[in-house]
Protein backbone atom coordinates (compact mmCIF):
# COMPACT_ATOMS: atom_id res chain seq x y z
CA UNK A 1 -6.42 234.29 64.94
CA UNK A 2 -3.43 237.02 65.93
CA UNK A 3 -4.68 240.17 66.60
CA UNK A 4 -2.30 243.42 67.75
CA UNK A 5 -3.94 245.80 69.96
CA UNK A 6 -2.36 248.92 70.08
CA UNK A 7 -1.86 251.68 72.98
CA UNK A 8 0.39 254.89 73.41
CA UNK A 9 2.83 254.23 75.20
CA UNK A 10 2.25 257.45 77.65
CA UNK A 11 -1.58 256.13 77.96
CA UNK A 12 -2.77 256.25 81.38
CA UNK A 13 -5.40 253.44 80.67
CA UNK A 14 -2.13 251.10 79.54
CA UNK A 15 -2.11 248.71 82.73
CA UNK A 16 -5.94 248.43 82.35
CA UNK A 17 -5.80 247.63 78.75
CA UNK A 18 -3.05 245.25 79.15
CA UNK A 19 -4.82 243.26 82.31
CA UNK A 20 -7.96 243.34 79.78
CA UNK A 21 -5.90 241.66 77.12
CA UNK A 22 -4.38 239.20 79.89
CA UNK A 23 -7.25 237.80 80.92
CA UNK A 24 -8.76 237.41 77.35
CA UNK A 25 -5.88 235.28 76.40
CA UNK A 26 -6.63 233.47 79.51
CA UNK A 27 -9.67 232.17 79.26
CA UNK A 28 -9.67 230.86 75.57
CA UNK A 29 -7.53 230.24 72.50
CA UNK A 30 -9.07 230.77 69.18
CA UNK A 31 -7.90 234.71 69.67
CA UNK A 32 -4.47 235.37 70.38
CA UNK A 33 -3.92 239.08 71.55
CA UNK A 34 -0.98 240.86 72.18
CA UNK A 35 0.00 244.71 73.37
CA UNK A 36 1.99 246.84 70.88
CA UNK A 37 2.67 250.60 71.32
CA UNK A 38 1.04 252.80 68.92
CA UNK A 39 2.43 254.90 66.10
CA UNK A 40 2.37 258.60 66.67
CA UNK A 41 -0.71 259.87 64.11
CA UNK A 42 -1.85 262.84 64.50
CA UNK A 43 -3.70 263.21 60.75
CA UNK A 44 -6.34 261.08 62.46
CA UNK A 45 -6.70 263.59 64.67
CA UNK A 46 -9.24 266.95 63.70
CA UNK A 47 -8.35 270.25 64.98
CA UNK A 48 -10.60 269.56 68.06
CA UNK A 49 -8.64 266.07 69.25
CA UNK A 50 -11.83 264.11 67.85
CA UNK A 51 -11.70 261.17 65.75
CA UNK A 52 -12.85 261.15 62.54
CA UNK A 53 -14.11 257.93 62.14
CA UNK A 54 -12.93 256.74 59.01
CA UNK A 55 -9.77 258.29 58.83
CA UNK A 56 -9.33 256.58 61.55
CA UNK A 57 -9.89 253.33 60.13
CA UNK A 58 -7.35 253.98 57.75
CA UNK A 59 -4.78 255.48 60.29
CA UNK A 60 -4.95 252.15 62.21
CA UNK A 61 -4.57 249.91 58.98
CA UNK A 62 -1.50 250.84 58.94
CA UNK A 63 -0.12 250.35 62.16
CA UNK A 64 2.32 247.33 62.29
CA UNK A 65 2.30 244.22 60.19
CA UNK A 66 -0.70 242.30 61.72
CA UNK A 67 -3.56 242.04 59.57
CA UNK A 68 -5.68 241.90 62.18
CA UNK A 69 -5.70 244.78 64.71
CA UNK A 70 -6.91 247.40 67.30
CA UNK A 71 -6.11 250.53 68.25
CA UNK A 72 -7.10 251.43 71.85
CA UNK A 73 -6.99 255.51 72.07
CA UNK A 74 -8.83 258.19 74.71
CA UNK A 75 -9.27 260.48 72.01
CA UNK A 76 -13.41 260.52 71.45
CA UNK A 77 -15.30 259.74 67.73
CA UNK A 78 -16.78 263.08 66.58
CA UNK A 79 -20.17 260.82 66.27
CA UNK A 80 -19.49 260.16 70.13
CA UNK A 81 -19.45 256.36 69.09
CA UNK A 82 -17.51 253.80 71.49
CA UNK A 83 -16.17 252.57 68.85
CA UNK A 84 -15.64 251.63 65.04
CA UNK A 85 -14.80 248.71 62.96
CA UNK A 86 -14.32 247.39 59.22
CA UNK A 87 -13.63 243.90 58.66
CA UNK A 88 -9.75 243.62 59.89
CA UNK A 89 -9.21 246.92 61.71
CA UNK A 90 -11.16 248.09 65.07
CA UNK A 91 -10.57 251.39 66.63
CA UNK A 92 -12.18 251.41 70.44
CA UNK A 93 -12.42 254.67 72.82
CA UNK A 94 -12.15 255.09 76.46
CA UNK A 95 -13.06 258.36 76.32
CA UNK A 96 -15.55 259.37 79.25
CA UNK A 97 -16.24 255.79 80.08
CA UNK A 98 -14.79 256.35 83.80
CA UNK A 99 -16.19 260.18 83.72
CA UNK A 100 -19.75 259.17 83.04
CA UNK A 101 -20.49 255.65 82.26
CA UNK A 102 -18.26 253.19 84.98
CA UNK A 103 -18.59 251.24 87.00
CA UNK A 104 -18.19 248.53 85.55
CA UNK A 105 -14.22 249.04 85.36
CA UNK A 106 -12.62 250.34 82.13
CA UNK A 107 -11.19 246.93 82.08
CA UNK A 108 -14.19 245.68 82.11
CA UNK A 109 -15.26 248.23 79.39
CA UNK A 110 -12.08 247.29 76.89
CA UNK A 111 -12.71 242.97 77.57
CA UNK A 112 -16.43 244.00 76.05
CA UNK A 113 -15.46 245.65 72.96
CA UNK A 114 -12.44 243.31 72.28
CA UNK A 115 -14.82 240.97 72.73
CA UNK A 116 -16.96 242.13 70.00
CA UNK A 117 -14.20 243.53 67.88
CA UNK A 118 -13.35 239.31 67.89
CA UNK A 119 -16.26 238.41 66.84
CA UNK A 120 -16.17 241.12 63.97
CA UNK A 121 -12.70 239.73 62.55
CA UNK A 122 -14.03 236.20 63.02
CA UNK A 123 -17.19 236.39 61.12
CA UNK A 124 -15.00 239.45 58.31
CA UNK A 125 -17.91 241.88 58.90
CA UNK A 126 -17.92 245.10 57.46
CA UNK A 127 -19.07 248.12 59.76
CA UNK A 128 -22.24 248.04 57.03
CA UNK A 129 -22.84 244.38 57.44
CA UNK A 130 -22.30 245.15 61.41
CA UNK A 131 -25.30 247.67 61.71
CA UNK A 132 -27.84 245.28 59.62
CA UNK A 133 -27.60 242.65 62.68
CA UNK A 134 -27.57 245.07 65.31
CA UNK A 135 -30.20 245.26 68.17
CA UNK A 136 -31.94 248.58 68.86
CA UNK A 137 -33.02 248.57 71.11
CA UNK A 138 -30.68 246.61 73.14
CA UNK A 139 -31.98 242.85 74.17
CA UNK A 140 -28.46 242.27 76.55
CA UNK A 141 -26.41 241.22 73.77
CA UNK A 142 -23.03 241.28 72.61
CA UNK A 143 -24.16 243.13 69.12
CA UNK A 144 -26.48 245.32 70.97
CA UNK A 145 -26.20 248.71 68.98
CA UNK A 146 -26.46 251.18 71.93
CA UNK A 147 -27.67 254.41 70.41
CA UNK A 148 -28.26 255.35 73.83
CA UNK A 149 -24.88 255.23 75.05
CA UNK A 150 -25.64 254.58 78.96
CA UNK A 151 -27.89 251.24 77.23
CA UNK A 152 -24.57 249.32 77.09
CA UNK A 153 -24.64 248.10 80.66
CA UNK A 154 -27.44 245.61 79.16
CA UNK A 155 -25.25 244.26 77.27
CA UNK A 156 -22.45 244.06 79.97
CA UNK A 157 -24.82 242.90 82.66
CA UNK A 158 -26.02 239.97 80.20
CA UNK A 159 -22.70 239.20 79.16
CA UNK A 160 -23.94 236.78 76.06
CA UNK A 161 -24.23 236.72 72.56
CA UNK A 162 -27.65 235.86 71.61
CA UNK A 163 -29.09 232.27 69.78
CA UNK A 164 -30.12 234.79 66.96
CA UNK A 165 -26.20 236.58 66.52
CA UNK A 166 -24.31 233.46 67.15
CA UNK A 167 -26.39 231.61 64.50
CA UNK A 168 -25.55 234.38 61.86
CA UNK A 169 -21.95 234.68 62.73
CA UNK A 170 -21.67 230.84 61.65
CA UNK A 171 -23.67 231.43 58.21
CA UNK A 172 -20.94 233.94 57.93
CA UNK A 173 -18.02 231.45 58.50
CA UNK A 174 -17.51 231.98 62.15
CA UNK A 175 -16.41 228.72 63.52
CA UNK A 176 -18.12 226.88 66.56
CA UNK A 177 -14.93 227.60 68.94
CA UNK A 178 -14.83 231.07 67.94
CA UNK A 179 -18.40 231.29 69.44
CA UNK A 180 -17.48 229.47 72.33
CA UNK A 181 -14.36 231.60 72.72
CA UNK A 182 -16.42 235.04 72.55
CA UNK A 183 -18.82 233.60 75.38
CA UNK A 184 -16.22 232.80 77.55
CA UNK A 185 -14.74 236.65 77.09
CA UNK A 186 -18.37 238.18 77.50
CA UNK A 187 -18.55 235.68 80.38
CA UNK A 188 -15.66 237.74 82.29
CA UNK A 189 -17.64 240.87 81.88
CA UNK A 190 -20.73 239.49 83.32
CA UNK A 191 -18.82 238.40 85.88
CA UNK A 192 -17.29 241.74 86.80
CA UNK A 193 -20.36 243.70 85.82
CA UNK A 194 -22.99 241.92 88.27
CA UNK A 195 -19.96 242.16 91.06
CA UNK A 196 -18.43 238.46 90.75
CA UNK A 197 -15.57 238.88 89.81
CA UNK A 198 -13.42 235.31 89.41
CA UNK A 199 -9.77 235.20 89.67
CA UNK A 200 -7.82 233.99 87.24
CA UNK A 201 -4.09 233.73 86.46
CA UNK A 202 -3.30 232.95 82.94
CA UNK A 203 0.39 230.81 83.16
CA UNK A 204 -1.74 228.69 85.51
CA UNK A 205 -2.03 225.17 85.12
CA UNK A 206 -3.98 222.76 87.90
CA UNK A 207 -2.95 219.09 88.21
CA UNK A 208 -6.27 216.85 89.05
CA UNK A 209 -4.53 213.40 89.70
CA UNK A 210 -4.49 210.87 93.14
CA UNK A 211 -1.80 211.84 95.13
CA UNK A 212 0.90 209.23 96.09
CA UNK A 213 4.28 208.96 97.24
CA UNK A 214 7.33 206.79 95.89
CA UNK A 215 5.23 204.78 93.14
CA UNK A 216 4.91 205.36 89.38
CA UNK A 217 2.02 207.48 89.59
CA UNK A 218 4.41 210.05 91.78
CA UNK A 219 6.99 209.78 89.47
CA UNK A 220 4.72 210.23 86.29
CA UNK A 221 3.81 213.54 87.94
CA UNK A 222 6.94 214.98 88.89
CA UNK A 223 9.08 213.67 85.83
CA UNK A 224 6.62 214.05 83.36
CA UNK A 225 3.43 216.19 84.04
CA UNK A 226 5.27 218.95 86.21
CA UNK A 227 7.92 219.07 84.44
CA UNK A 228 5.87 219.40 80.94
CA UNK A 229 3.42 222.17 82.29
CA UNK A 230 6.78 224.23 83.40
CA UNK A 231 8.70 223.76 80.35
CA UNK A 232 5.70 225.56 78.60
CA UNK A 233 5.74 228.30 80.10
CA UNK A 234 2.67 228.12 82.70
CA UNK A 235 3.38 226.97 86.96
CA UNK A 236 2.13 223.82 88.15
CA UNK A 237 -0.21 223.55 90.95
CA UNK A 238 -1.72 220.69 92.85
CA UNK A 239 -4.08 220.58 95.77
CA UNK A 240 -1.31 219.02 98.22
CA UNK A 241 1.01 221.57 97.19
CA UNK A 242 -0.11 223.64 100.59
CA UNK A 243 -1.98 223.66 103.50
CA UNK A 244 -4.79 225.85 103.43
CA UNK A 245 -7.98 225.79 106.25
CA UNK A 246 -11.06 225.16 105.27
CA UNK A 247 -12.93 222.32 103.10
CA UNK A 248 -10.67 220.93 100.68
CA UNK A 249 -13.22 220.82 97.84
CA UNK A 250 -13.15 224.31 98.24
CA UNK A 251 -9.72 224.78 97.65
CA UNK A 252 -10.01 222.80 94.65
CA UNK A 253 -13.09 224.32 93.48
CA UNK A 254 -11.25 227.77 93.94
CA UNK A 255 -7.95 226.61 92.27
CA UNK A 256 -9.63 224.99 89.19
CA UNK A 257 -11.33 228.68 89.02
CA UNK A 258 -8.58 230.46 88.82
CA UNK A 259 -6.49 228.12 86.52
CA UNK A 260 -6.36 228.74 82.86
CA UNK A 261 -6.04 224.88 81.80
CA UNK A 262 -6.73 221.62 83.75
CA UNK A 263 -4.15 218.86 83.27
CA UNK A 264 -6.10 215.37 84.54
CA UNK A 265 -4.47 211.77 85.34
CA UNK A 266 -7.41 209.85 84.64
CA UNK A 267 -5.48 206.30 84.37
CA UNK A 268 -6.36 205.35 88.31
CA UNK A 269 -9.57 204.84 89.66
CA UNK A 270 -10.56 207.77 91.96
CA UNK A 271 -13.85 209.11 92.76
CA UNK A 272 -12.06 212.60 93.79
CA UNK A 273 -10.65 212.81 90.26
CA UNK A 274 -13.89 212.58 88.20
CA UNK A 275 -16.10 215.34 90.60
CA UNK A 276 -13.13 217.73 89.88
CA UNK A 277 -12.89 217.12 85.95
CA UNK A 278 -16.66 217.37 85.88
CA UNK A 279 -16.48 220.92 87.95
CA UNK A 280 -13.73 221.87 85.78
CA UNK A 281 -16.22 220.82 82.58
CA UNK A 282 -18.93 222.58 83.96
CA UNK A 283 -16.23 225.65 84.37
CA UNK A 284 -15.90 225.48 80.80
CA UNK A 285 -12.06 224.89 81.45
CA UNK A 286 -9.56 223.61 78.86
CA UNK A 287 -8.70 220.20 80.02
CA UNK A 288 -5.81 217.98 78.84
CA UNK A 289 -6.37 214.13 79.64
CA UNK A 290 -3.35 212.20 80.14
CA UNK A 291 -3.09 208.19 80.80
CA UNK A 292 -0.43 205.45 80.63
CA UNK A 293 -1.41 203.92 77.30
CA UNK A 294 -1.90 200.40 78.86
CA UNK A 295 -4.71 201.65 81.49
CA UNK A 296 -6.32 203.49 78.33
CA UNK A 297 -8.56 200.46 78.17
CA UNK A 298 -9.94 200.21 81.64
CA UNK A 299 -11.05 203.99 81.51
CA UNK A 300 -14.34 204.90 82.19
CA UNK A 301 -17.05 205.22 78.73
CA UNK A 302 -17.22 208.67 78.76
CA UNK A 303 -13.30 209.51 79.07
CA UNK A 304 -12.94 207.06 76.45
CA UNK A 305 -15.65 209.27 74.15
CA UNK A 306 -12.50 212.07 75.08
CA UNK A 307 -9.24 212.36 73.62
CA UNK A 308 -6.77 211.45 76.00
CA UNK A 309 -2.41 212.10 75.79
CA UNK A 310 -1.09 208.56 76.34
CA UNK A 311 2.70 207.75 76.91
CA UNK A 312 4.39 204.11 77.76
CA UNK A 313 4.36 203.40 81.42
CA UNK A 314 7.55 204.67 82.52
CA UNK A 315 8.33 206.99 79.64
CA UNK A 316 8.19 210.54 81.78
CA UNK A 317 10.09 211.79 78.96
CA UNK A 318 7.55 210.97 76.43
CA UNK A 319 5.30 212.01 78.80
CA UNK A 320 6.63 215.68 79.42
CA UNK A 321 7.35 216.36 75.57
CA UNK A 322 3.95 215.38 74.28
CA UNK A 323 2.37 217.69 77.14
CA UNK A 324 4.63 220.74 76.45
CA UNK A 325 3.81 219.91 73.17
CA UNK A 326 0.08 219.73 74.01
CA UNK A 327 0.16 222.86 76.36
CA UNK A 328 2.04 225.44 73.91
CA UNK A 329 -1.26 227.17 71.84
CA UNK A 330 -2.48 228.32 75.39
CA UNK A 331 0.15 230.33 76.09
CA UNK A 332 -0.96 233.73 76.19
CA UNK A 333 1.15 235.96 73.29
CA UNK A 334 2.96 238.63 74.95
C-alpha cells in the first residue's frame, strides 16, 4: 500500500517527520511511505489557527494524487484530538506533544500514529467504525482511545496491537503481513519509549555467508550477491568487511540489528551461518535465501521448508539479477 504523508515545507518538525517515515519504511514492506510538501490551505484553518476536524478531512483529500494519505500539521484539532481519520485520509497533530506530553521524541510520537493511521487504511475503517473498537480506558494498545490525552504513553510503552484488535482488523480484510508490518512499526516505539532505542539504517543489507578467498563461494559473493544488493539501491555489508574489538558475535548480532534485510548463503555447511539466520529470525528480519541450485538438495529440512533464490553454479550474473530483482520492494520510496 502507497501512502503520501504530507508536511509544510517551512515545518520545523520536517527532519523528525521524515526520520519517522525512514525508519517505517525500514523495518517492513506492506506500507510504502513517502514525504510530499503540503498544499497551502488555509480554509481548513478557523479564525483561531484550530482545525476543524472534518474540514480537515476534506482539505487533505485533496492533496496530491495518492489515494491514500496523511497530512502531518502543528496546527491543534479544536476537540484537542491527536488526531483524525476516515477510511483513506489521516490528518495527525504535533501540536503540544514536545510542550507537554514528550519524552518519548516527536519522532517517536509521529511512528505511533502512522502506525495506526496504517492500520486504519489497511483494515478501510471509517473514523465511526474506529471509535466502536476503541479501548477506554487504555489496555497498552495500538487502538487505545486516549480520552485522557497524557494515557497515550500506555500505548507507546506497550508498543502492540492487542490479540482482540488484530483479530478484528483481519475480519475486516486486513491481511496477516499487514499485522505483522504494524507490530514491527509499534515495535520501534516501544523500543524508543522504554529507552532502547535500536539502530537501524534502511539501504542496509547484511551478507550471512562463510567467508573464503579465491574459490567459487568468493566469487558468488562478490560477482553476484554484492553486486545484486548494490545495484538495488541498498550497501552491502559483511562481518569481515572491518576490524572491530570485541566478540565477533557481537558485531554480528549488532550489524544484523541495524540492517533492514538479511541476504544468507545457505548452500555450505557452517554452523556460524545457521545461529546468525536464526538471530536474524528471531529479529523478525526480512531474509533472502540464496543457494547454487545443485547444493539445494543437501540443505538442511527446515531451509528446505523456506523458499530459497537458486542460480547455476557459476552464473553470478543470474545470480545478481534475480537478487536485485528479489531486493527491489524493500526499497524505501523516497
Amino acid at each position: 500500500m502507497d501512502i503520501d504523508v504530507f508536511v509544510a515545507s517551512g515545518s520545523h518538525d520536517k527532519s523528525r517527520i521524515a526520520t519517522a517515515v525512514s525508519l517505517l519504511n525500514g523495518v517492513q514492506s506492506e506500507f510504502r511511505l513517502a514525504v510530499r510538501v503540503a498544499p497551502v490551505d488555509t480554509a481548513a484553518l478557523g479564525n483561531a489557527g484550530v482545525l476543524e476536524p472534518g474540514t480537515a478531512l476534506k482539505a487533505a483529500s485533496r492533496f496530491g494524487e495518492q489515494e491514500h494519505k496523511v497530512w502531518v500539521t502543528d496546527a491543534p484539532f479544536a476537540d484537542n484530538w491527536f488526531s483524525h481519520e476516515d477510511r483513506a485520509t489521516s490528518v495527525i497533530t504535533t501540536a503540544d506533544w514536545e510542550r507537554y506530553f514528550a519524552p518519548p521524541s516527536l519522532r517517536s510520537y509521529v511512528i505511533y500514529q502512522l502506525a495506526q493511521t496504517c492500520t486504519i487504511f489497511a483494515a478501510d475503517l471509517s473514523e465511526e467504525m474506529l471509535e466502536n473498537i476503541a479501548h477506554e480506558p487504555p489496555r497498552g494498545c495500538a487502538n487505545d482511545l486516549s480520552a485522557n490525552k497524557a494515557n497515550i504513553r500506555f500505548g507507546m510503552l506497550a508498543g502492540s496491537l492487542c490479540p482482540e484488535c488484530a483479530a478484528v482488523m483481519t475480519q475486516y480484510g486486513m491481511s496477516d503481513e499487514q499485522v505483522a508490518a504494524v507490530r514491527r512499526m509499534l515495535a520501534l516505539v516501544r523500543d524508543e519509549a522504554l529507552g532502547t532505542p535500536r539502530p537501524l539504517d534502511p539501504l542496509s543489507a547484511f551478507v550471512v555467508m562463510r567467508f573464503s578467498a579465491f574459490d567459487e563461494n568468493a566469487n558468488a559473493y562478490e560477482y553476484g550477491v554484492k553486486a545484486g544488493i548494490e545495484a538495488a539501491g541498498f550497501t552491502c555489508t559483511r562481518a569481515d568487511d572491518s576490524y572491530q574489538p570485541g566478540a565477533l558475535l557481537t558485531k554480528v548480532t549488532k550489524y544484523i540489528e541495524r540492517s533492514r534485510v538479511i541476504v544468507a548463503k545457505v548452500d555450505v555447511q557452517n554452523l556460524n551461518v545457521y545461529y546468525e539466520l536464526g538471530v536474524a529470525r528471531a529479529l523478525g528480519k526480512d531474509i533472502i535465501l540464496v543457494a547454487a541450485q545443485e547444493q539445494i538438495g543437501g540443505l538442511p529440512t527446515d531451509i528446505n521448508n523456506l523458499e530459497v533464490l537458486t542460480y547455476p553454479t557459476g552464473d553470478y550474473k543470474a545470480l545478481r539479477e534475480s537478487l536485485t530483482s528479489a531486493l527491489m520492494p524493500l526499497v524505501p520510496r523516497a
